[in-house]
N, C-alpha and C. Protein backbone atom coordinates (compact mmCIF):
# COMPACT_ATOMS: atom_id res chain seq x y z
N UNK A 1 -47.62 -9.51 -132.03
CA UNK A 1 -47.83 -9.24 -130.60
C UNK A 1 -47.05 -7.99 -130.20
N UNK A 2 -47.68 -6.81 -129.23
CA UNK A 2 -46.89 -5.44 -129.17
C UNK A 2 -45.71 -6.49 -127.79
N UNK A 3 -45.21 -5.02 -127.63
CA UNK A 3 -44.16 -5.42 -126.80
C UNK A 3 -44.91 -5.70 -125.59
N UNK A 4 -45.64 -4.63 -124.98
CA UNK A 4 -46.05 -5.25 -123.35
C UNK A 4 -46.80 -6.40 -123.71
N UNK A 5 -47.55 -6.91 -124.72
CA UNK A 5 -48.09 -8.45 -124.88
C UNK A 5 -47.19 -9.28 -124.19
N UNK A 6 -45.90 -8.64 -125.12
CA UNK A 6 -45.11 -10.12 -125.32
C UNK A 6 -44.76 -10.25 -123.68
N UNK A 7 -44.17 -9.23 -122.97
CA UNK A 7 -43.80 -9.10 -121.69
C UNK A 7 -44.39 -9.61 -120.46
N UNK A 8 -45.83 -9.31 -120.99
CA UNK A 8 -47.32 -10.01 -119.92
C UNK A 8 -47.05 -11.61 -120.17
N UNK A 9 -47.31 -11.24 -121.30
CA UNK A 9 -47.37 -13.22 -121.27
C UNK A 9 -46.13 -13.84 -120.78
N UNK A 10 -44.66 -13.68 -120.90
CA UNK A 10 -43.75 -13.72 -120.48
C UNK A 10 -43.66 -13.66 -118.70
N UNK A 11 -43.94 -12.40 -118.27
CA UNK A 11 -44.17 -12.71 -117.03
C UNK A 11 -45.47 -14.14 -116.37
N UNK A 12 -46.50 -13.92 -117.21
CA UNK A 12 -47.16 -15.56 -116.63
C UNK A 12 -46.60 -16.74 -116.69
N UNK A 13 -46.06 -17.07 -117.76
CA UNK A 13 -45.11 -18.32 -117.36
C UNK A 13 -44.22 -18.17 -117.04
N UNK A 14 -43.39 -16.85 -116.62
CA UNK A 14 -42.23 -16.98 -115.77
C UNK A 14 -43.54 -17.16 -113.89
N UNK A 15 -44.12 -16.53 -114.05
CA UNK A 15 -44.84 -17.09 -112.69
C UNK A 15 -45.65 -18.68 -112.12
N UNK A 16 -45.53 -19.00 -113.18
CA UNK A 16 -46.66 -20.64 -113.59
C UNK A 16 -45.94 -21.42 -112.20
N UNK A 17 -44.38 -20.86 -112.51
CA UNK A 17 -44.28 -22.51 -111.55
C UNK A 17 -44.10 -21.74 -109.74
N UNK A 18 -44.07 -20.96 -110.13
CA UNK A 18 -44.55 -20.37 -108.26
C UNK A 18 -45.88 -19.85 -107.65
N UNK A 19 -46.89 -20.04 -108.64
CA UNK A 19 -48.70 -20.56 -108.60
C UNK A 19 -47.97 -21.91 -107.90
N UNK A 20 -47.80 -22.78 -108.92
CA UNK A 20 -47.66 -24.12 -108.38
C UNK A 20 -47.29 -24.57 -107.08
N UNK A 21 -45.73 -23.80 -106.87
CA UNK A 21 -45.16 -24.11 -105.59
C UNK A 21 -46.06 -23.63 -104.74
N UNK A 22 -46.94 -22.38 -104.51
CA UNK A 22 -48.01 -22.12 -103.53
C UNK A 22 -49.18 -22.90 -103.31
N UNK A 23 -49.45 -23.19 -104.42
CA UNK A 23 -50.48 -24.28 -104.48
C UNK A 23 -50.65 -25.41 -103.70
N UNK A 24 -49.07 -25.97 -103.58
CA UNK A 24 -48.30 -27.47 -103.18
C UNK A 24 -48.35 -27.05 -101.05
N UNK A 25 -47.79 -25.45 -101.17
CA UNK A 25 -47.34 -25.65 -100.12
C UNK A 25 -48.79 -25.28 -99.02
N UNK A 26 -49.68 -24.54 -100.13
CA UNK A 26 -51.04 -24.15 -99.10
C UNK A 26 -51.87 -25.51 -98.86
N UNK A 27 -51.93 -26.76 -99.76
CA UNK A 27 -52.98 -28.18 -99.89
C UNK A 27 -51.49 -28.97 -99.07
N UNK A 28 -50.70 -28.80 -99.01
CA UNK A 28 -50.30 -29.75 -97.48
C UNK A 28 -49.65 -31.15 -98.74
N UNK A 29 -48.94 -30.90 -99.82
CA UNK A 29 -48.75 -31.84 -100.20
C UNK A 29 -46.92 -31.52 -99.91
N UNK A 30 -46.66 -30.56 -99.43
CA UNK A 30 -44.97 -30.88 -99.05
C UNK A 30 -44.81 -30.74 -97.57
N UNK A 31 -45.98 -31.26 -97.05
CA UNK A 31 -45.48 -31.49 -95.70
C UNK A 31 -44.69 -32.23 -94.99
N UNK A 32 -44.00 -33.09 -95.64
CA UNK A 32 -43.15 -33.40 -95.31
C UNK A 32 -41.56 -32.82 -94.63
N UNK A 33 -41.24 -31.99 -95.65
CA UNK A 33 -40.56 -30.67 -95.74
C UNK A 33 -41.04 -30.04 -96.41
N UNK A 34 -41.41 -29.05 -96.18
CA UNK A 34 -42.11 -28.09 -96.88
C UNK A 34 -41.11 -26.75 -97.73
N UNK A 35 -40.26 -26.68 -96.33
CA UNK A 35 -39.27 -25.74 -96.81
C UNK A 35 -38.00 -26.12 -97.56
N UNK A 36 -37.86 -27.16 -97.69
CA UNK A 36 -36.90 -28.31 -98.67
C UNK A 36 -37.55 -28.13 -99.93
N UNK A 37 -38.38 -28.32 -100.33
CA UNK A 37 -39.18 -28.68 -101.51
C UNK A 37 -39.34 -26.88 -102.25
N UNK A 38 -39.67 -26.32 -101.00
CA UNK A 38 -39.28 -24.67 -101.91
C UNK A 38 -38.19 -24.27 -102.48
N UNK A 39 -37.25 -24.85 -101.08
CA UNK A 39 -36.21 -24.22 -101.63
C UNK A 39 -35.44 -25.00 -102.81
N UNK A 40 -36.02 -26.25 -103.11
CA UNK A 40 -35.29 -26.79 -104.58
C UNK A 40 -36.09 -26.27 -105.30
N UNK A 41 -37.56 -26.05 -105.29
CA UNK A 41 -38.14 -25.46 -106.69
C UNK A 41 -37.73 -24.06 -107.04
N UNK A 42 -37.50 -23.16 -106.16
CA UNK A 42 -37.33 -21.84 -106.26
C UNK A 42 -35.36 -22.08 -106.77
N UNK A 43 -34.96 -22.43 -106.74
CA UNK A 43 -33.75 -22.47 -106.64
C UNK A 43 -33.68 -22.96 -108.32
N UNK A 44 -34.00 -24.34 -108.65
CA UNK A 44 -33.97 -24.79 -109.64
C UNK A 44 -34.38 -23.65 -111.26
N UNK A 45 -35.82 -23.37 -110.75
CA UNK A 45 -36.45 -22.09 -111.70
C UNK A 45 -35.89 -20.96 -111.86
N UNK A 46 -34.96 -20.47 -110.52
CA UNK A 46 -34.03 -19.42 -111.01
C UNK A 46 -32.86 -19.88 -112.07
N UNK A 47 -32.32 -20.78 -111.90
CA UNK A 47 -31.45 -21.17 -112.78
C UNK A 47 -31.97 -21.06 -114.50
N UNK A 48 -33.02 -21.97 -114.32
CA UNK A 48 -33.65 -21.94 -115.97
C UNK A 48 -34.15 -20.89 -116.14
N UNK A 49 -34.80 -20.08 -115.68
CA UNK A 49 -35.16 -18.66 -116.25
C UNK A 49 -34.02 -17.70 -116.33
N UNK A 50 -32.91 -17.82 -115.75
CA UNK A 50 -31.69 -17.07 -116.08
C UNK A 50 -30.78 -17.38 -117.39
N UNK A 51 -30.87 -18.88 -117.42
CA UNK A 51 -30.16 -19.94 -118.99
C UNK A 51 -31.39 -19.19 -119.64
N UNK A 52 -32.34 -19.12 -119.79
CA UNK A 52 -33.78 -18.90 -120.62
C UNK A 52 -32.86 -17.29 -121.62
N UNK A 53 -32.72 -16.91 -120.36
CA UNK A 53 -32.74 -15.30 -120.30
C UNK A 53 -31.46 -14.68 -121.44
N UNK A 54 -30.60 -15.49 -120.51
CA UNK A 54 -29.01 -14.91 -121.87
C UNK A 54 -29.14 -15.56 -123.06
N UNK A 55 -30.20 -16.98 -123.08
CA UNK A 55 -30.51 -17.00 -124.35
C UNK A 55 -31.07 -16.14 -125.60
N UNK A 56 -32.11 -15.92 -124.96
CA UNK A 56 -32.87 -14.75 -125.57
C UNK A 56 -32.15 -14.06 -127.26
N UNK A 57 -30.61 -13.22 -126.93
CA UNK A 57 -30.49 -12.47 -127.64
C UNK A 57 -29.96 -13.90 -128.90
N UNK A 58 -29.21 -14.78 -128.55
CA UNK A 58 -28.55 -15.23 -129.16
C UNK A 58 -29.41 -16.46 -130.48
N UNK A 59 -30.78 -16.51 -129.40
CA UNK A 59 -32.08 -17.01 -130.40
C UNK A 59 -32.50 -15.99 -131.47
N UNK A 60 -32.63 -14.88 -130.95
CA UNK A 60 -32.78 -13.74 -132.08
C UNK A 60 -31.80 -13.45 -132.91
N UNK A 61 -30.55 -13.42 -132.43
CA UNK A 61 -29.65 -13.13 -133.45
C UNK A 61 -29.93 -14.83 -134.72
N UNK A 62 -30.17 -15.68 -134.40
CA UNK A 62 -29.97 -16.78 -135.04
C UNK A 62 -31.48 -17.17 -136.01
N UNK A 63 -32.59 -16.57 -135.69
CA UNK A 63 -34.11 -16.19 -135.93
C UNK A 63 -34.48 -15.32 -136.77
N UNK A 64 -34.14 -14.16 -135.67
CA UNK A 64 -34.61 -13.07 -136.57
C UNK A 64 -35.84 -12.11 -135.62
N UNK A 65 -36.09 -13.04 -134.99
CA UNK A 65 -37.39 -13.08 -134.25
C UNK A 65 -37.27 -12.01 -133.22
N UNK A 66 -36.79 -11.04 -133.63
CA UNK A 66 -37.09 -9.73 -132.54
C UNK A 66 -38.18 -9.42 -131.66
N UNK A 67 -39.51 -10.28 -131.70
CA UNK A 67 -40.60 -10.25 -131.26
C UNK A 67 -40.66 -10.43 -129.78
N UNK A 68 -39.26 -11.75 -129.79
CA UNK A 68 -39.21 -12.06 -128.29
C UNK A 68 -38.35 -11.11 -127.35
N UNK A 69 -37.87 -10.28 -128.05
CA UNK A 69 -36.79 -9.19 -126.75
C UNK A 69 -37.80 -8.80 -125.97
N UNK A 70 -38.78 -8.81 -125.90
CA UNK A 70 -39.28 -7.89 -124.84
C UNK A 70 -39.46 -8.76 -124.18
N UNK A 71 -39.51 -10.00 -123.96
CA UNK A 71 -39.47 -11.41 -123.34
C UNK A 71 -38.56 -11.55 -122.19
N UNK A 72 -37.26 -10.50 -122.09
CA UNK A 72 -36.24 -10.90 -121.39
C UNK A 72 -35.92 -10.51 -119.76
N UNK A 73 -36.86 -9.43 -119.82
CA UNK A 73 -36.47 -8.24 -118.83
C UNK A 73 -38.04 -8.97 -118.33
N UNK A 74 -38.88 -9.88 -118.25
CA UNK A 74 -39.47 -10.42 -117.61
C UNK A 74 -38.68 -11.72 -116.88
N UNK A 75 -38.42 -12.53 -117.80
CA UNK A 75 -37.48 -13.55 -117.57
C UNK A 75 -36.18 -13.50 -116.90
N UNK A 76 -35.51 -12.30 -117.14
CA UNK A 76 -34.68 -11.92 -116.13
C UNK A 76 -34.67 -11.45 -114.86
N UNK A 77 -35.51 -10.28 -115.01
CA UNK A 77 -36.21 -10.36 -113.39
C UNK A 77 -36.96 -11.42 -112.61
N UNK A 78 -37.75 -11.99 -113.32
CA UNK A 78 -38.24 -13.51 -112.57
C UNK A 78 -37.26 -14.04 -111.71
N UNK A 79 -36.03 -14.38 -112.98
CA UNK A 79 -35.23 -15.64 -112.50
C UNK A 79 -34.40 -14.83 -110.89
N UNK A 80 -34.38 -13.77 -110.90
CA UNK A 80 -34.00 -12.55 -109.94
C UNK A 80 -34.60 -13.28 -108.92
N UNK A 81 -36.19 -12.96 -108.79
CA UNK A 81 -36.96 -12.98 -108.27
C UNK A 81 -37.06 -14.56 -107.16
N UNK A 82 -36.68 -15.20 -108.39
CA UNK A 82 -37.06 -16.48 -108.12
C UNK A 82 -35.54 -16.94 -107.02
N UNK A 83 -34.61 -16.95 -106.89
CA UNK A 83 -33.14 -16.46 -106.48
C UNK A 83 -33.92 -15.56 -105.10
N UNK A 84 -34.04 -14.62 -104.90
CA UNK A 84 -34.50 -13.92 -103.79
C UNK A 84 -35.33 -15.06 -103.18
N UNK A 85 -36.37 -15.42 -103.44
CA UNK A 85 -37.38 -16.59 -102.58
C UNK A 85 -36.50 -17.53 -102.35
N UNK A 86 -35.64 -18.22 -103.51
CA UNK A 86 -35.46 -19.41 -102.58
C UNK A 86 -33.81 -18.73 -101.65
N UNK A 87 -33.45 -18.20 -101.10
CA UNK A 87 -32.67 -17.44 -100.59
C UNK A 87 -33.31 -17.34 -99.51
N UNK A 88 -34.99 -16.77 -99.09
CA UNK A 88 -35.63 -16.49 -98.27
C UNK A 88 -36.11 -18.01 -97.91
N UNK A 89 -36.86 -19.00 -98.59
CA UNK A 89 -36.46 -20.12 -98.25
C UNK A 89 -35.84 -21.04 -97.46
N UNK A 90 -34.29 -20.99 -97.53
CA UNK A 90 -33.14 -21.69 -97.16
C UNK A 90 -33.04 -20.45 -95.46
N UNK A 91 -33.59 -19.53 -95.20
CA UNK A 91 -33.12 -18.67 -94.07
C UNK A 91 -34.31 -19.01 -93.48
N UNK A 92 -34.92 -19.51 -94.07
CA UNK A 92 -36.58 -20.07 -93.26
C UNK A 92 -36.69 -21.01 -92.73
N UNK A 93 -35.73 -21.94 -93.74
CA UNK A 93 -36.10 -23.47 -92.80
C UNK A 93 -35.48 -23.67 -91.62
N UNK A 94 -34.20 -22.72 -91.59
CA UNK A 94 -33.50 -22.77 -90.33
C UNK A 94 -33.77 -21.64 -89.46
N UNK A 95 -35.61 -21.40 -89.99
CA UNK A 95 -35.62 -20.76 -88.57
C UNK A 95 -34.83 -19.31 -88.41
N UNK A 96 -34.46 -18.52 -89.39
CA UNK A 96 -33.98 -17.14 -89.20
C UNK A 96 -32.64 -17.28 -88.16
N UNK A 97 -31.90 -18.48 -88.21
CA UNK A 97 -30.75 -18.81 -86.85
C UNK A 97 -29.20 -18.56 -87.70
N UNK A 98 -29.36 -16.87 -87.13
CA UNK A 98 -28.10 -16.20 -88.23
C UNK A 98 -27.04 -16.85 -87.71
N UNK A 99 -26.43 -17.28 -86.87
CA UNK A 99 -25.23 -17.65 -85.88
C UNK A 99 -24.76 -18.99 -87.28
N UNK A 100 -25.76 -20.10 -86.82
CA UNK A 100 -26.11 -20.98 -87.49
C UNK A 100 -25.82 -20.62 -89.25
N UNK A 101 -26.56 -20.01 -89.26
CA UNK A 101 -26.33 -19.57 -91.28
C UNK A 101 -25.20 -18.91 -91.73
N UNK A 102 -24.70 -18.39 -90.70
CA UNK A 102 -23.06 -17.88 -91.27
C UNK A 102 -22.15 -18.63 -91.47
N UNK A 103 -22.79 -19.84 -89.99
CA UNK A 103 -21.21 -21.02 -90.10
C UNK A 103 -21.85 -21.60 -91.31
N UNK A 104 -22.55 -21.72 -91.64
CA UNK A 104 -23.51 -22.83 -93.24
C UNK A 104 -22.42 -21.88 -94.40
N UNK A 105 -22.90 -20.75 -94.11
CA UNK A 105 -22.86 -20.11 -96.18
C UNK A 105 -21.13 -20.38 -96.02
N UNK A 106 -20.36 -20.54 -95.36
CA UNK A 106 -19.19 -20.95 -95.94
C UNK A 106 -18.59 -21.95 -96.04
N UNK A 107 -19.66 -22.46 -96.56
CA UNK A 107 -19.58 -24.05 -97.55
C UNK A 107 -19.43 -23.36 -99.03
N UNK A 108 -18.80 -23.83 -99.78
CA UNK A 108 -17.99 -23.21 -101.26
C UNK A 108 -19.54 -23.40 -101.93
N UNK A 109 -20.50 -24.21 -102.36
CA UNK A 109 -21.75 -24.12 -102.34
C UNK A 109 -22.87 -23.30 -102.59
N UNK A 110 -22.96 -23.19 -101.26
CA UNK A 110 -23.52 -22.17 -100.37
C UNK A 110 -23.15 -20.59 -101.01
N UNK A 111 -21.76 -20.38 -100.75
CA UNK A 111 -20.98 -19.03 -100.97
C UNK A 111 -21.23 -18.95 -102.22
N UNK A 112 -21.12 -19.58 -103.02
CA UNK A 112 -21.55 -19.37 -104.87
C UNK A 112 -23.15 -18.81 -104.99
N UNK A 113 -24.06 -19.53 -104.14
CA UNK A 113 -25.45 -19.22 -104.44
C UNK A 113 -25.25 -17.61 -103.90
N UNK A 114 -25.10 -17.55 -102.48
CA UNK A 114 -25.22 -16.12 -102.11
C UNK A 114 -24.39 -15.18 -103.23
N UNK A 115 -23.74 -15.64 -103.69
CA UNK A 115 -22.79 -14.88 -104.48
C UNK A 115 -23.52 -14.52 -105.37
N UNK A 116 -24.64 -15.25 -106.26
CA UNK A 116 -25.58 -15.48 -107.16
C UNK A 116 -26.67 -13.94 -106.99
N UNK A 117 -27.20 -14.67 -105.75
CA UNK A 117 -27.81 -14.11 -105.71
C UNK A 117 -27.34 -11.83 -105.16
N UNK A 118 -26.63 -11.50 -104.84
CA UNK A 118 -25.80 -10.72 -104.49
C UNK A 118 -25.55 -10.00 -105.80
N UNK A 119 -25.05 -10.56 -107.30
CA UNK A 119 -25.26 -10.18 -108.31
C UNK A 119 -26.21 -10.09 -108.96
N UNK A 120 -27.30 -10.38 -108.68
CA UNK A 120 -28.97 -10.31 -109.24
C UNK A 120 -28.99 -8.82 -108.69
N UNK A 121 -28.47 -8.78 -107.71
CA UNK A 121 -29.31 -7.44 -107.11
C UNK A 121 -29.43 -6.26 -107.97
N UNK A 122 -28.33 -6.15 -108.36
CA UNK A 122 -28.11 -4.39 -109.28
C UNK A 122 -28.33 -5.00 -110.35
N UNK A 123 -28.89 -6.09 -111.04
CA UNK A 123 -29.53 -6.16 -112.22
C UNK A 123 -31.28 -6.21 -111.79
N UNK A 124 -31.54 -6.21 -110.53
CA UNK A 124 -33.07 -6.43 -110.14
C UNK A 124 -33.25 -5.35 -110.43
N UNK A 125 -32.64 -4.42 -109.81
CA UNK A 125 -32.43 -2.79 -108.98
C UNK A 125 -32.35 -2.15 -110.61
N UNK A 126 -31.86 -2.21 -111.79
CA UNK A 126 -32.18 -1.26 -112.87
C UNK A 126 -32.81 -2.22 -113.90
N UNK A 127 -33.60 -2.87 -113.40
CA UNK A 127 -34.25 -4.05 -115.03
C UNK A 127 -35.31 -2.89 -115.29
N UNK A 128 -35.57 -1.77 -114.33
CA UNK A 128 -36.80 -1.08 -115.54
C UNK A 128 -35.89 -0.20 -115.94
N UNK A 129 -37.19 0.81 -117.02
CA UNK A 129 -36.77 2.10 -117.84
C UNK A 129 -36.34 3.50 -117.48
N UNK A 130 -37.10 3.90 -115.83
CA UNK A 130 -36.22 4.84 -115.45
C UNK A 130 -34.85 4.72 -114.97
N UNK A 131 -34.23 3.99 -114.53
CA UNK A 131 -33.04 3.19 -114.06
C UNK A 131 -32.12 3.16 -115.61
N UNK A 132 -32.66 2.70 -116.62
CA UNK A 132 -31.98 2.88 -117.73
C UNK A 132 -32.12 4.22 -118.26
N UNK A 133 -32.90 5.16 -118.33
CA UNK A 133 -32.43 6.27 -118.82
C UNK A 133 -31.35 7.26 -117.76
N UNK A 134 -31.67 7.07 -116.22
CA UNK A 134 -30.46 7.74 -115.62
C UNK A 134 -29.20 7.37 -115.74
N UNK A 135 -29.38 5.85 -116.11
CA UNK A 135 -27.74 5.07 -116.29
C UNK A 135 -27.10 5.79 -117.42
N UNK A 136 -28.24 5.67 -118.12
CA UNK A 136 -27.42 5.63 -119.79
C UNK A 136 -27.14 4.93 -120.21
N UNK A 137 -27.46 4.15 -121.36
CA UNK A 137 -27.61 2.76 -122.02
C UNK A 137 -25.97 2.19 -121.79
N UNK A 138 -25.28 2.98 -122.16
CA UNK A 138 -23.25 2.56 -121.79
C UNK A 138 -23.44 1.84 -120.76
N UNK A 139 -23.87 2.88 -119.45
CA UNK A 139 -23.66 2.35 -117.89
C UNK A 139 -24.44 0.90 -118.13
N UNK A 140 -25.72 1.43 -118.26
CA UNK A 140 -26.87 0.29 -118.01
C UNK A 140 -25.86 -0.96 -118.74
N UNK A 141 -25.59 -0.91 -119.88
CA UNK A 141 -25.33 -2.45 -120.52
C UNK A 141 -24.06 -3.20 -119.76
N UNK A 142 -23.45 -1.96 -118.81
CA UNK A 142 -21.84 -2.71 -118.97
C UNK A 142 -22.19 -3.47 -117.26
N UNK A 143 -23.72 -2.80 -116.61
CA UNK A 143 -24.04 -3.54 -115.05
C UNK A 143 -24.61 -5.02 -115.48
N UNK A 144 -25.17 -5.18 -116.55
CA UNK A 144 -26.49 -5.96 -116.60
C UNK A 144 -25.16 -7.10 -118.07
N UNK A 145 -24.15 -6.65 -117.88
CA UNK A 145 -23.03 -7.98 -118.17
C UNK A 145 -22.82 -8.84 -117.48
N UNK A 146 -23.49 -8.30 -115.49
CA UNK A 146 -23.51 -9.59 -114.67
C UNK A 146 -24.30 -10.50 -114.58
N UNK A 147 -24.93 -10.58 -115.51
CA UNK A 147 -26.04 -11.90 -115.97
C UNK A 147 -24.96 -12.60 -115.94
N UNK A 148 -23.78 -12.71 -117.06
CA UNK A 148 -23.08 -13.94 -116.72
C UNK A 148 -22.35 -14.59 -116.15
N UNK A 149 -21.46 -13.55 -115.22
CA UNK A 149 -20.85 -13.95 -113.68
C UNK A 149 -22.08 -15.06 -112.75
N UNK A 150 -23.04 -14.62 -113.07
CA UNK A 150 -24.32 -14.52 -112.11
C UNK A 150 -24.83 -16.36 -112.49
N UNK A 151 -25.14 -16.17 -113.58
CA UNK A 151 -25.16 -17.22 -114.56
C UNK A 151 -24.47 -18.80 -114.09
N UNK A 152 -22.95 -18.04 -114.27
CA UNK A 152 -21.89 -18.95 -113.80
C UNK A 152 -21.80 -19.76 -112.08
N UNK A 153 -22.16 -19.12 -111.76
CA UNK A 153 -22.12 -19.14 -109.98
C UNK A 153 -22.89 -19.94 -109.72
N UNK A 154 -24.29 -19.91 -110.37
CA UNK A 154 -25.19 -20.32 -110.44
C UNK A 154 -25.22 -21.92 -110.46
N UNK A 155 -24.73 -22.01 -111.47
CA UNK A 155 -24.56 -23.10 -112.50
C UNK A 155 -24.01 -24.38 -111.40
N UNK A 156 -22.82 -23.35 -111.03
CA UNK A 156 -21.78 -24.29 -109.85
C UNK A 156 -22.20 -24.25 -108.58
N UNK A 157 -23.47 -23.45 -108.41
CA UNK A 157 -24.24 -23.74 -107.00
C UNK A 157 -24.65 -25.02 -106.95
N UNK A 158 -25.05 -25.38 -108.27
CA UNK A 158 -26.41 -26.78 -108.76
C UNK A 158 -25.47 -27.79 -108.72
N UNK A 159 -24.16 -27.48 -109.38
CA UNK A 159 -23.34 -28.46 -109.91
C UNK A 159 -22.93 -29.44 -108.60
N UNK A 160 -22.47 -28.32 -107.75
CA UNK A 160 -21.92 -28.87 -106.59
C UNK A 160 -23.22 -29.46 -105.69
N UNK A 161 -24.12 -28.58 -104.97
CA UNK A 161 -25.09 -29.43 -104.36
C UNK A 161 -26.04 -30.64 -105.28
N UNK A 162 -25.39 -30.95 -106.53
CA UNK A 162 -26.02 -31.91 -106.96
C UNK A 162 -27.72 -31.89 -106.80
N UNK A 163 -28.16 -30.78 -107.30
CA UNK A 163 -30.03 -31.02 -106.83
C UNK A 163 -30.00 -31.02 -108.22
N UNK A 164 -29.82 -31.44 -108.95
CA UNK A 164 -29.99 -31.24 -110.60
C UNK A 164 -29.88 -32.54 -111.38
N UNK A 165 -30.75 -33.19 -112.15
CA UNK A 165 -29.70 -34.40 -112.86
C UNK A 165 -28.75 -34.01 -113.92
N UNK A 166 -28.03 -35.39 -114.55
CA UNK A 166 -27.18 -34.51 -115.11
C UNK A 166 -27.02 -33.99 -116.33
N UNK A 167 -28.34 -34.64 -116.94
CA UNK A 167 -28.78 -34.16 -118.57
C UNK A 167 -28.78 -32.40 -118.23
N UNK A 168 -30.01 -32.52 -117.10
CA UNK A 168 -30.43 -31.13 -117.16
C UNK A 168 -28.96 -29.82 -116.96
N UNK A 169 -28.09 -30.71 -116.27
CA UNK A 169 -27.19 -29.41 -115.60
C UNK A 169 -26.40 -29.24 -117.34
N UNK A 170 -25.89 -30.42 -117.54
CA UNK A 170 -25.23 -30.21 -119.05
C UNK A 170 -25.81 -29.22 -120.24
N UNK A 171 -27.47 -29.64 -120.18
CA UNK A 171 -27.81 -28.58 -120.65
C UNK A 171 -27.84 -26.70 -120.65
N UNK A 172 -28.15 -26.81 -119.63
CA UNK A 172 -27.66 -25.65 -118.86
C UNK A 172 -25.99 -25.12 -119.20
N UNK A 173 -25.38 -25.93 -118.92
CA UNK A 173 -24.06 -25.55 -119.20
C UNK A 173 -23.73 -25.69 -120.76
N UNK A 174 -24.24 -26.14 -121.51
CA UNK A 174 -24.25 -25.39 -122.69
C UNK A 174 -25.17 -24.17 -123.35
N UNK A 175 -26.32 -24.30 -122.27
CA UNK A 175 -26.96 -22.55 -122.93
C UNK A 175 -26.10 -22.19 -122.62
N UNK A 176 -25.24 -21.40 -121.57
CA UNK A 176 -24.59 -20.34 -120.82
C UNK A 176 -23.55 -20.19 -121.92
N UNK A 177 -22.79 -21.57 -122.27
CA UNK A 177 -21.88 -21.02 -123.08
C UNK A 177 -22.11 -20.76 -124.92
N UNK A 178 -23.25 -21.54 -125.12
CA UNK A 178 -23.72 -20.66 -126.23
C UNK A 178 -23.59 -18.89 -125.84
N UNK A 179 -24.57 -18.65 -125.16
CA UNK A 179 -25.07 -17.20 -125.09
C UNK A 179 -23.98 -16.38 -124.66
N UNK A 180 -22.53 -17.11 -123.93
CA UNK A 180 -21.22 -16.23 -123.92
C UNK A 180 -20.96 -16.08 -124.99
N UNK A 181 -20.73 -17.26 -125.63
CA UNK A 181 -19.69 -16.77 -127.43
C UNK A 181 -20.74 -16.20 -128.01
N UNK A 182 -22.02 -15.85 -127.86
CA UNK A 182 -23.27 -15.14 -128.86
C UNK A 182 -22.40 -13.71 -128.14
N UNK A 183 -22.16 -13.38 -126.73
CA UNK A 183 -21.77 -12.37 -126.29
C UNK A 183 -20.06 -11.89 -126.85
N UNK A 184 -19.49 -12.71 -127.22
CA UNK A 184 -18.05 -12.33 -127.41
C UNK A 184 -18.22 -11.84 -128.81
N UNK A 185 -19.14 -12.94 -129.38
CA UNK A 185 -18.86 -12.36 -130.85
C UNK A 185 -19.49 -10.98 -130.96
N UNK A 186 -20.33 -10.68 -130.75
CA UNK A 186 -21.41 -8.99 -130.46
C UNK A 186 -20.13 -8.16 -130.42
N UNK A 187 -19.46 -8.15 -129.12
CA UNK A 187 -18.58 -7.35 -128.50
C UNK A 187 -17.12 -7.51 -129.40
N UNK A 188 -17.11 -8.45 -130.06
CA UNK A 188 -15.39 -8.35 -130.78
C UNK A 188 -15.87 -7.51 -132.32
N UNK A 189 -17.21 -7.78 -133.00
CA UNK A 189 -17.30 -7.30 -134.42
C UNK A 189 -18.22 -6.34 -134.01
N UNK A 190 -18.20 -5.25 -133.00
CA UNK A 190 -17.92 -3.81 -132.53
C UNK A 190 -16.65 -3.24 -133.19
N UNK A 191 -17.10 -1.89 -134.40
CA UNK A 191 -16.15 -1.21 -134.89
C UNK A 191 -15.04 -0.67 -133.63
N UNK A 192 -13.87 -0.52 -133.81
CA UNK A 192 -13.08 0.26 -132.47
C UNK A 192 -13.48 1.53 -132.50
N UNK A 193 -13.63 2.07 -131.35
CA UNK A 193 -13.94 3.45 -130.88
C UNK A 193 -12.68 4.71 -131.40
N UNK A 194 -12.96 5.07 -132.21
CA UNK A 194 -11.70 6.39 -132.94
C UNK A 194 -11.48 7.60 -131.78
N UNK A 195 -10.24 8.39 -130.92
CA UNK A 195 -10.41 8.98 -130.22
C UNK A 195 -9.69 10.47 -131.14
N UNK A 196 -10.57 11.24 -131.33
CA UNK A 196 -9.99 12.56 -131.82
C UNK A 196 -8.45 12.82 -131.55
């Protein structure tokens, strides 16, 4: 499969489950709350497409399977993506009532997700190729290390508002820390840099 294959297809099932959520919310089956039910699906899917995401390298390093890198920078922007909606979401159900949402986000919670999402941004903002050639692969790699701050925040957004069970969060909390020590080890058996 070439690379934009792999990337296309990658982006459709990173989109599958927000077909769905539109689906749900246009046929009147979350009328109940409508904007509750987004904002856990959108919320939830960012999480797993972000665990998905720092996986990535550490499946290949363990595979071989280089086929899937181009897999990531879909999956990473998704899970971005998906983080922005339900963000837009949670400012929806209350009605755009900023007074109201300021006294909210400083719930420890709350402040982690925005935090979350806040670090997505400058990895949204250079996930393409012109953005990486002005950076320069140095710059570019050392912004797009906030996957795992991002990651982390994340994690303890779910942890704490409990919308997660707890197989799933455990799981989660062991991708992340797989794909850190996949990251420490990369970065420690790096030759040292010799300075003239």
């Amino acid at each position: 499969m070439t690379q934009g294959r792999t990337e296309a297809a990658a982006w459709v099932v990173v989109g599958a489950p927000f077909a769905v959520l539109l689906y749900n919310l246009a046929s009147g089956d979350y009328d109940a709350s409508p904007w509750r039910f987004a904002i856990r699906d959108t919320g939830i899917w960012a999480l797993r497409w972000t665990t998905v995401a720092v996986l990535v390298s550490p499946f290949v390093t363990l595979t071989g399977l280089r086929a899937i890198e181009p897999a990531r920078r879909a999956l990473g922007l998704g899970a971005a993506l998906y983080g922005f909606a339900h963000l837009w979401f949670w400012t929806r159900q209350y009605a755009f009532d900023w007074a109201f949402l300021f006294d909210e986000i400083q719930r420890l919670f709350l402040l982690l997700g925005l935090g979350t999402t806040l670090l997505m941004m400058p990895l949204a903002a250079t996930s393409n190729d012109f953005a990486r050639r002005k950076l320069g692969m140095a710059l570019w790699r050392r912004i797009h290390l906030l996957v795992y701050p991002a990651a982390g925040a994340a994690w303890f957004h779910f942890a704490l508002s409990i919308r997660l069970g707890r197989i799933e969060l455990y799981a989660h909390a062991l991708g992340l820390l797989i794909a850190l020590g996949d990251r420490a080890r990369r970065m420690l058996s790096k030759p040292p840099v010799r300075r003239a």
